[in-house]
PDB file of N, CA and C in Angstrom:
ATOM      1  N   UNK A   1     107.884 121.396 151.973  1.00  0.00           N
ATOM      2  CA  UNK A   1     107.703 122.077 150.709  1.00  0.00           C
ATOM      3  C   UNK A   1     108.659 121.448 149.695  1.00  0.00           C
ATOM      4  N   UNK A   2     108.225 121.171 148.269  1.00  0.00           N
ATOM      5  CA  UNK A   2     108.814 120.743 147.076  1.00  0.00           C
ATOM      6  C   UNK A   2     109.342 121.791 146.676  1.00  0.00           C
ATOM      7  N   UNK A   3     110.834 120.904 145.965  1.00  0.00           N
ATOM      8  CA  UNK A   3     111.667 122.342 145.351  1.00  0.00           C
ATOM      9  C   UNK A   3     110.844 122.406 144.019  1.00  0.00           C
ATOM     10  N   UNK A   4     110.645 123.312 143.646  1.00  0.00           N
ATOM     11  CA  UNK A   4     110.405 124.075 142.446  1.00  0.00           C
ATOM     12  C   UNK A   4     111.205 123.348 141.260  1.00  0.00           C
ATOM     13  N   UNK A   5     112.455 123.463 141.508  1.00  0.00           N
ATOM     14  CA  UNK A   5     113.353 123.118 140.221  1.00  0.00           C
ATOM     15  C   UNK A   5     113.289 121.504 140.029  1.00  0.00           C
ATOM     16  N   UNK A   6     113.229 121.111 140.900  1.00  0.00           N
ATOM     17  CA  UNK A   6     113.122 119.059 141.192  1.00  0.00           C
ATOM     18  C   UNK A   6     111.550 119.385 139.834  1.00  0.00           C
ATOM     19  N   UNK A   7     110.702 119.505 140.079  1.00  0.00           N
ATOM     20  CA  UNK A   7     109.460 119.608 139.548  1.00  0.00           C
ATOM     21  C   UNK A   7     109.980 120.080 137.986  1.00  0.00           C
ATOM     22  N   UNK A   8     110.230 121.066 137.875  1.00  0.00           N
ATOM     23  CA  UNK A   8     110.309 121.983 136.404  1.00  0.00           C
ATOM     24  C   UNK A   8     111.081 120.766 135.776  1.00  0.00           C
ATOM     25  N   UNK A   9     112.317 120.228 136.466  1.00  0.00           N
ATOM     26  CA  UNK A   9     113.132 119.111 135.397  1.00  0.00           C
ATOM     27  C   UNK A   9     112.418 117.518 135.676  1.00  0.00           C
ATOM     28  N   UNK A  10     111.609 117.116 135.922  1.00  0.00           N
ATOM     29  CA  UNK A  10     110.520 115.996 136.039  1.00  0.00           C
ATOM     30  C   UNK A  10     109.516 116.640 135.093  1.00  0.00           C
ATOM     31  N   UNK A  11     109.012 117.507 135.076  1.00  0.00           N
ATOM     32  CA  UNK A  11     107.924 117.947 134.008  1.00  0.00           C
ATOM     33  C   UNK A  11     108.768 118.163 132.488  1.00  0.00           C
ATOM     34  N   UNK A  12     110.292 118.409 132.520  1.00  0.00           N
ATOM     35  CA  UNK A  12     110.554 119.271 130.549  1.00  0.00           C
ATOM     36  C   UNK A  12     110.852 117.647 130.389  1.00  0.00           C
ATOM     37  N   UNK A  13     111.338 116.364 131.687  1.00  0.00           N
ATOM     38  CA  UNK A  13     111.815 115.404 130.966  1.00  0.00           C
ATOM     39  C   UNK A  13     110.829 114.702 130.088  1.00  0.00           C
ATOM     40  N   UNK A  14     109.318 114.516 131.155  1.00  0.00           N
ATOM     41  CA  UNK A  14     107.958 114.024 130.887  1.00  0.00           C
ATOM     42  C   UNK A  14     107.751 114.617 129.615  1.00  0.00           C
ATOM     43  N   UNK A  15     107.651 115.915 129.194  1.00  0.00           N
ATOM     44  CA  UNK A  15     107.701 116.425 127.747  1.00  0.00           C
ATOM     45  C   UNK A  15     108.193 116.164 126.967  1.00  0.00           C
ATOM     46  N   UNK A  16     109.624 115.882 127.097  1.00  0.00           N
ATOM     47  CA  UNK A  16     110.722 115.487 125.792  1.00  0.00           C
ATOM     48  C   UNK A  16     110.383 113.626 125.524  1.00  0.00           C
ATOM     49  N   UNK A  17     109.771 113.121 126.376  1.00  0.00           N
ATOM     50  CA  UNK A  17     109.274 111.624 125.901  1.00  0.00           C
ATOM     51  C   UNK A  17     108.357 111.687 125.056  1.00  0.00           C
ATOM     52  N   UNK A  18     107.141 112.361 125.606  1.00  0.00           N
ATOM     53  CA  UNK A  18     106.534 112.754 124.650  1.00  0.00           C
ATOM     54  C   UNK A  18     106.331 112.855 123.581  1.00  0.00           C
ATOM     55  N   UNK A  19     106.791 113.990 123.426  1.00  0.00           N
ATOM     56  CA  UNK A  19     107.731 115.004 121.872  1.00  0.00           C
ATOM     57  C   UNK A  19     108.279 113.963 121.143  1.00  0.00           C
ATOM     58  N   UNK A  20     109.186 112.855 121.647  1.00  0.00           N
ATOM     59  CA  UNK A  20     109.578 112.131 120.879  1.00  0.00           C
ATOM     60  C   UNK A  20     108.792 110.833 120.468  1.00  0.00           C
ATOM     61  N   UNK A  21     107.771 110.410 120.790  1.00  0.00           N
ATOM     62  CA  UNK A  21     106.970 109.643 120.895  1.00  0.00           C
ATOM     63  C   UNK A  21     106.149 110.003 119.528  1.00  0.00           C
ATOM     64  N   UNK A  22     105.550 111.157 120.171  1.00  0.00           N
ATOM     65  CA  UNK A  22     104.762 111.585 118.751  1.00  0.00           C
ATOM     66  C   UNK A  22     105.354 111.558 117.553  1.00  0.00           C
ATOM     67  N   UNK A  23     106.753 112.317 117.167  1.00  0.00           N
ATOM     68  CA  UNK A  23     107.442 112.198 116.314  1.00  0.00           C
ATOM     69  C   UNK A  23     107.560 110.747 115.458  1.00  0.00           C
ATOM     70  N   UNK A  24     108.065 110.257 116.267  1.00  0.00           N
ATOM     71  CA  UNK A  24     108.317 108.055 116.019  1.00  0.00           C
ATOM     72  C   UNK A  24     106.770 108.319 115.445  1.00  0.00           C
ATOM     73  N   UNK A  25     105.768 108.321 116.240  1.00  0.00           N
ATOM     74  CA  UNK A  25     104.145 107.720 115.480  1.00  0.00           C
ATOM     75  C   UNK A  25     104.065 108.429 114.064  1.00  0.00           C
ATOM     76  N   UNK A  26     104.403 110.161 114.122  1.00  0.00           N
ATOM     77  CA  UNK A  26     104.163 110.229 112.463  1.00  0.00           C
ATOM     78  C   UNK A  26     104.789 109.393 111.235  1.00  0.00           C
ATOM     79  N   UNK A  27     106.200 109.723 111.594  1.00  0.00           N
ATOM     80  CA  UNK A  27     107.473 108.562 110.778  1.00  0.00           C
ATOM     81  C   UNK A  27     106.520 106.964 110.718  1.00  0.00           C
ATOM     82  N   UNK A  28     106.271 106.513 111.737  1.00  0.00           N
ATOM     83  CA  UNK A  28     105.708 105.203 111.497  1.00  0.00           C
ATOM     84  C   UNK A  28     104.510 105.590 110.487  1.00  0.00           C
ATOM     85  N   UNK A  29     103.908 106.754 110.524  1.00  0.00           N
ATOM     86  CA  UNK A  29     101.943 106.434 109.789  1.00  0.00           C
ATOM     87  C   UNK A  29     102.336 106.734 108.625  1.00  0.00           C
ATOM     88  N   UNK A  30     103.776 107.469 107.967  1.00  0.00           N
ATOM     89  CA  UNK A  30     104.088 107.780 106.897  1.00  0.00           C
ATOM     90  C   UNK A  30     104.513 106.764 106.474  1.00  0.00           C
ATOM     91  N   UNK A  31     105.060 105.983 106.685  1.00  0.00           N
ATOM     92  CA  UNK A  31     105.706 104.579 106.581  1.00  0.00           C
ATOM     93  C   UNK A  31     104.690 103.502 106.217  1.00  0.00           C
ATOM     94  N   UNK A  32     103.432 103.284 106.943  1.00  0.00           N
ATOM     95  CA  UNK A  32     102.494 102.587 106.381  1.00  0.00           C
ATOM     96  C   UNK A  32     102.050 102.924 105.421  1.00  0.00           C
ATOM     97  N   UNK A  33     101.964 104.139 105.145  1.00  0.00           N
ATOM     98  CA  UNK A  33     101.128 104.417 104.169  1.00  0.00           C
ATOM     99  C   UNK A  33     102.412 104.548 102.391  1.00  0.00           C
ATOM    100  N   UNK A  34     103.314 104.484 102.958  1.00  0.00           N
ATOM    101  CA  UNK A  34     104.591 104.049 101.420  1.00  0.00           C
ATOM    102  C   UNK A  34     104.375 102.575 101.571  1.00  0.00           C
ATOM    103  N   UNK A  35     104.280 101.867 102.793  1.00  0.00           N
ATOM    104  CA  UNK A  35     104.394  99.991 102.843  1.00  0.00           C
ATOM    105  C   UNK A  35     103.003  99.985 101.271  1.00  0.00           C
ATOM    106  N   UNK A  36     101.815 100.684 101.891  1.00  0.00           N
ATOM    107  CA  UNK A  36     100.366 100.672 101.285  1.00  0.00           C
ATOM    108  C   UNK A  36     100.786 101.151  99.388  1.00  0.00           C
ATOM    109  N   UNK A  37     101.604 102.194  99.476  1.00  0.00           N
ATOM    110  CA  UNK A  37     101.992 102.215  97.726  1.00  0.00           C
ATOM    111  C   UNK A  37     102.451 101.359  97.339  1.00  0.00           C
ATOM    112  N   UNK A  38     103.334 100.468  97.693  1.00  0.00           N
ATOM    113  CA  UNK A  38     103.928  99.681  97.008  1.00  0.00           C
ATOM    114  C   UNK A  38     102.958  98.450  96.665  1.00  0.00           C
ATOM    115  N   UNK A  39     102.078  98.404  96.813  1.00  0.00           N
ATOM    116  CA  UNK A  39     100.233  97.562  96.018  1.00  0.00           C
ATOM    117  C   UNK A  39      99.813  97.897  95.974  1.00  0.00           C
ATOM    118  N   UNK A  40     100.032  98.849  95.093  1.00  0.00           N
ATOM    119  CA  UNK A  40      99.250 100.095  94.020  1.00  0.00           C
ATOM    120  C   UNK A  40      99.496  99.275  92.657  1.00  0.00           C
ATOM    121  N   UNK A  41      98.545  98.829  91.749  1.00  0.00           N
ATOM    122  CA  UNK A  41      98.404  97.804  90.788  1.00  0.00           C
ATOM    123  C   UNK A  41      99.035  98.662  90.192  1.00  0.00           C
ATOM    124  N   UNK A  42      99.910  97.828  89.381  1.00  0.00           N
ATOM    125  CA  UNK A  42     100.396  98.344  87.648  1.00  0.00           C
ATOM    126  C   UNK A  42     101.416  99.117  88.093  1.00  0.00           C
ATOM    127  N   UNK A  43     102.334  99.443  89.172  1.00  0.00           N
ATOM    128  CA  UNK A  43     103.050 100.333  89.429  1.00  0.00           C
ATOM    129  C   UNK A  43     104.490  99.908  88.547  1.00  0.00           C
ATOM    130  N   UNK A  44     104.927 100.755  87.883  1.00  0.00           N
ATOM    131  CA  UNK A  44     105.956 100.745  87.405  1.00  0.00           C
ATOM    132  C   UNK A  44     107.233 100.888  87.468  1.00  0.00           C
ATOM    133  N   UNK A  45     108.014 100.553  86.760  1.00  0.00           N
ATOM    134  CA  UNK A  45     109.440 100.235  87.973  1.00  0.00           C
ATOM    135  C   UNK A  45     110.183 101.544  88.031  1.00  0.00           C
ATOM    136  N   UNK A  46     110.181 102.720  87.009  1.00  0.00           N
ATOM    137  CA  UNK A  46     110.266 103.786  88.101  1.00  0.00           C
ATOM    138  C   UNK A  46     109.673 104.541  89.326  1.00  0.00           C
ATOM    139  N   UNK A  47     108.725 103.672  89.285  1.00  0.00           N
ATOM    140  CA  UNK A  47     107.939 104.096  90.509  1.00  0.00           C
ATOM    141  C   UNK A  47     108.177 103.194  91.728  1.00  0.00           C
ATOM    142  N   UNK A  48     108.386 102.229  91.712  1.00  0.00           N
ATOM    143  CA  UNK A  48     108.980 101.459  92.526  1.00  0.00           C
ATOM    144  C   UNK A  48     110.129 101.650  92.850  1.00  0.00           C
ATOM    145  N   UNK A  49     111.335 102.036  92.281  1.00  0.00           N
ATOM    146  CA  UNK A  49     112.570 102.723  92.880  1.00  0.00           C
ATOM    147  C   UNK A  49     112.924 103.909  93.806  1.00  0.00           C
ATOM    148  N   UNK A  50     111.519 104.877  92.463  1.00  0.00           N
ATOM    149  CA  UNK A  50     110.938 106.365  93.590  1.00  0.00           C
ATOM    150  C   UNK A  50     110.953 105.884  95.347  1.00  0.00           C
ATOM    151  N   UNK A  51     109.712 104.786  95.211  1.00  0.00           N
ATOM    152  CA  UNK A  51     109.387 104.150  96.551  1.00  0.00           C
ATOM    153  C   UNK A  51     110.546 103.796  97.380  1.00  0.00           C
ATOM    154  N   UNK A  52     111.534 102.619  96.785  1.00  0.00           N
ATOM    155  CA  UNK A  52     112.288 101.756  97.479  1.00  0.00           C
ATOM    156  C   UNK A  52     113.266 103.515  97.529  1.00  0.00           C
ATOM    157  N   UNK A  53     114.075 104.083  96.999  1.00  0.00           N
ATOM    158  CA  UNK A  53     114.571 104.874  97.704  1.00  0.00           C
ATOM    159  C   UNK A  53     114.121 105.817  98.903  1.00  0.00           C
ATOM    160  N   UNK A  54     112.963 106.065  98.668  1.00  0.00           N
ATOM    161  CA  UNK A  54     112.385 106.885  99.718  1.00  0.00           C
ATOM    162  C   UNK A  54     111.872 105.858 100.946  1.00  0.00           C
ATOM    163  N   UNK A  55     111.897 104.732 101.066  1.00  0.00           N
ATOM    164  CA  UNK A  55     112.199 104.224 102.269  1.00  0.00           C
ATOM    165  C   UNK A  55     113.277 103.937 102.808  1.00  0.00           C
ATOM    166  N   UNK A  56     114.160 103.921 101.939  1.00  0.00           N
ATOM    167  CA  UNK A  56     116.230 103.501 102.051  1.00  0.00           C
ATOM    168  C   UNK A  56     116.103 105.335 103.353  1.00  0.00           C
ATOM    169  N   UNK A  57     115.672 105.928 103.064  1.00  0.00           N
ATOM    170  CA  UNK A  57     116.343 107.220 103.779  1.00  0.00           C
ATOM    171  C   UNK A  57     115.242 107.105 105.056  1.00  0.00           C
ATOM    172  N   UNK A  58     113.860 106.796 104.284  1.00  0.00           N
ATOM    173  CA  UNK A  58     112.918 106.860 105.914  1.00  0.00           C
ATOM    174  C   UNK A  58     113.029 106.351 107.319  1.00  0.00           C
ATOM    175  N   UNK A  59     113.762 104.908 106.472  1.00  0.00           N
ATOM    176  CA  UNK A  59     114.034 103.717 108.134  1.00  0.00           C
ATOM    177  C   UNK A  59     115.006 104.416 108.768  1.00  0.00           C
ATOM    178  N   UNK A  60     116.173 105.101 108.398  1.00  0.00           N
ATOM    179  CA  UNK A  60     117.331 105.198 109.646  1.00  0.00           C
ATOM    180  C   UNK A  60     116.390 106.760 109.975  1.00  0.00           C
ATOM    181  N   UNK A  61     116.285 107.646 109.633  1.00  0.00           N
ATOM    182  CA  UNK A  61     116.045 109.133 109.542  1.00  0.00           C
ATOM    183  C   UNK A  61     114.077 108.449 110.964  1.00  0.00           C
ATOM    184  N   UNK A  62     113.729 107.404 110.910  1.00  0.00           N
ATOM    185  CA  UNK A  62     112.648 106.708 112.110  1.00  0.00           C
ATOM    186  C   UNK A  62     113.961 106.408 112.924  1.00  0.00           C
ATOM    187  N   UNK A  63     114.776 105.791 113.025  1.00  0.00           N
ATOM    188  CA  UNK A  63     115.640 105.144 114.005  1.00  0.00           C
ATOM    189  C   UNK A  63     116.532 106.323 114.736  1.00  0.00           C
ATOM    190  N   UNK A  64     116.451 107.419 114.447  1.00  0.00           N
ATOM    191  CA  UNK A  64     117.467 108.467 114.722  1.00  0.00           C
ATOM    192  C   UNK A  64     116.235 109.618 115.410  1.00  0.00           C
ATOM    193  N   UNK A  65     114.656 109.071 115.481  1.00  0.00           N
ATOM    194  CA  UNK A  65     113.557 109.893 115.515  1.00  0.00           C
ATOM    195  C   UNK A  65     113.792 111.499 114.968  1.00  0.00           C
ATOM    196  N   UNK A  66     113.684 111.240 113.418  1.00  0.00           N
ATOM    197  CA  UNK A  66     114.083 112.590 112.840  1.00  0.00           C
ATOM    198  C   UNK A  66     112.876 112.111 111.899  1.00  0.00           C
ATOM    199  N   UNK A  67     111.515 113.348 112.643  1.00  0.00           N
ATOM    200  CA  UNK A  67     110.634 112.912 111.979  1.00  0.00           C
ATOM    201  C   UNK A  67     110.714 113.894 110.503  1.00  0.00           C
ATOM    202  N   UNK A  68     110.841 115.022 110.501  1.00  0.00           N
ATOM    203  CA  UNK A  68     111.032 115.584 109.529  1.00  0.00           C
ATOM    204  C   UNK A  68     111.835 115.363 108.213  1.00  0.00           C
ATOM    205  N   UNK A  69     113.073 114.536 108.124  1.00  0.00           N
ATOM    206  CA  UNK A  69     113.575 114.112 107.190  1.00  0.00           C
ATOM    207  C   UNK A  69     112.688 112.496 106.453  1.00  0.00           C
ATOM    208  N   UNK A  70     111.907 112.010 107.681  1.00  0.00           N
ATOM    209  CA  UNK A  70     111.782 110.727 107.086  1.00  0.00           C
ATOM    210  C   UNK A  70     110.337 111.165 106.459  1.00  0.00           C
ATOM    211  N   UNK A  71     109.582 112.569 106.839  1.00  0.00           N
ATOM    212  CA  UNK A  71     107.950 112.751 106.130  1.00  0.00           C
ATOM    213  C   UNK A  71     108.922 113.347 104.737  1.00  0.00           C
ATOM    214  N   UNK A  72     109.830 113.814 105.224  1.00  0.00           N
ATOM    215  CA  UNK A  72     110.036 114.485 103.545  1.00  0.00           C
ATOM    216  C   UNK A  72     110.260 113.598 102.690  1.00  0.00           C
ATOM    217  N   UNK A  73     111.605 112.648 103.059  1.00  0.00           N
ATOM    218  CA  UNK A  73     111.708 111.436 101.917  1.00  0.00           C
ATOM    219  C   UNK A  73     110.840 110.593 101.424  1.00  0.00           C
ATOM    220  N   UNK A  74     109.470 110.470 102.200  1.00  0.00           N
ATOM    221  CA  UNK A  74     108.560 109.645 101.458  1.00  0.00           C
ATOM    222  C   UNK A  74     107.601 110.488 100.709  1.00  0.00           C
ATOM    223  N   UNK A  75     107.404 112.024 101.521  1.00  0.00           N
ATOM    224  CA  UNK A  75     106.972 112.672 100.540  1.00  0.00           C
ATOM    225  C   UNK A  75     107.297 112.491  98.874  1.00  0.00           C
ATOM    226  N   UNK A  76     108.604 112.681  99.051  1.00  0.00           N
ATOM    227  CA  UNK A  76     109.294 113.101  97.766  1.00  0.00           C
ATOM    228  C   UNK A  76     108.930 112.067  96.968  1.00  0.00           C
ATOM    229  N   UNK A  77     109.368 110.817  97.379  1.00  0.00           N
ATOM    230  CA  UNK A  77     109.554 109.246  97.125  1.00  0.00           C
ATOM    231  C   UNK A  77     108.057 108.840  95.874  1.00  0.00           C
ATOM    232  N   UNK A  78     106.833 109.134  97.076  1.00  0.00           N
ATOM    233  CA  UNK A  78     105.574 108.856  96.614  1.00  0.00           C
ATOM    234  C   UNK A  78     105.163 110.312  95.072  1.00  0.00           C
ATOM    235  N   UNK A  79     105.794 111.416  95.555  1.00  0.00           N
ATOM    236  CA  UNK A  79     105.422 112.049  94.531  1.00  0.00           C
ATOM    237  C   UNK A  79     105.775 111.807  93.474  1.00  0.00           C
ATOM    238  N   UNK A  80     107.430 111.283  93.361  1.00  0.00           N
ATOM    239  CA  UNK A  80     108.001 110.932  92.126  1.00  0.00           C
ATOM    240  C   UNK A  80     107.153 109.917  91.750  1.00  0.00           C
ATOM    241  N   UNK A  81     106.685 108.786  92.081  1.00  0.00           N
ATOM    242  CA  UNK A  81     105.708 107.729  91.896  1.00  0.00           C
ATOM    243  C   UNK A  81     104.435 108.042  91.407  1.00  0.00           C
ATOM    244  N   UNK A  82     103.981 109.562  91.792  1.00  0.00           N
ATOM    245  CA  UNK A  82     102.703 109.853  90.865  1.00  0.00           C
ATOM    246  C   UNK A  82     101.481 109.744  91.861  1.00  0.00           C
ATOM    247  N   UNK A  83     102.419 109.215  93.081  1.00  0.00           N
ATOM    248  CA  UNK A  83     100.920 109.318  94.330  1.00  0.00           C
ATOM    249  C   UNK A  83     101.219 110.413  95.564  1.00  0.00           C
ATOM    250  N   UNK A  84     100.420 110.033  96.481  1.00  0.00           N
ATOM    251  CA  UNK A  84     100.244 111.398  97.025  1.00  0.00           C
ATOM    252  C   UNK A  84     100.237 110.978  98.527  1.00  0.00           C
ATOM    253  N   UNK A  85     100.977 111.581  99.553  1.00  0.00           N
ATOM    254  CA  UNK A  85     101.102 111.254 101.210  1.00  0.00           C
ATOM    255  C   UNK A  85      99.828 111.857 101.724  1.00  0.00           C
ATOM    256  N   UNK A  86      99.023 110.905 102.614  1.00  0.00           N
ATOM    257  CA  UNK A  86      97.948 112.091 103.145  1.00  0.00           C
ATOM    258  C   UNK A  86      97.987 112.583 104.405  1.00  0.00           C
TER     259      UNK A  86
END
């Protein structure tokens, strides 16, 4: 017979890879899609700073898998720019 507890901590570890996995993929699809604003014709150079700052915070806030700070900063980033995260 298998211990119980051997199992429960093999299954929360299998989860927490996971969990963090997914996280990294949103940060990355938010990330393509600010790479994708920045050839947005005619963009203007406050809008381009909007951008370039809101990736200055996205890359480490991906490297630290903190997906929530890096959807917000490009949120913010692209809104100041006048476009929109989908």
């Amino acid at each position: 017979m298998t211990n119980p507890l051997l199992k429960i901590i093999v299954l929360s570890s299998v989860l927490g890879v996971a969990t963090a996995s997914v996280a990294r993929a949103d940060c990355e699809s938010d990330l393509k899609q600010l790479e994708q604003a920045f050839k947005t014709p005619s963009l203007k150079p406050e809008a381009k700073a909007a951008l370039d700052e809101a990736k200055a915070k996205a890359v480490p806030a991906l490297k630290k898998d903190d997906d929530k700070t890096c959807h917000t900063a490009i949120a913010e980033g692209m809104t100041k720019a006048g476009l929109t995260l989908k």
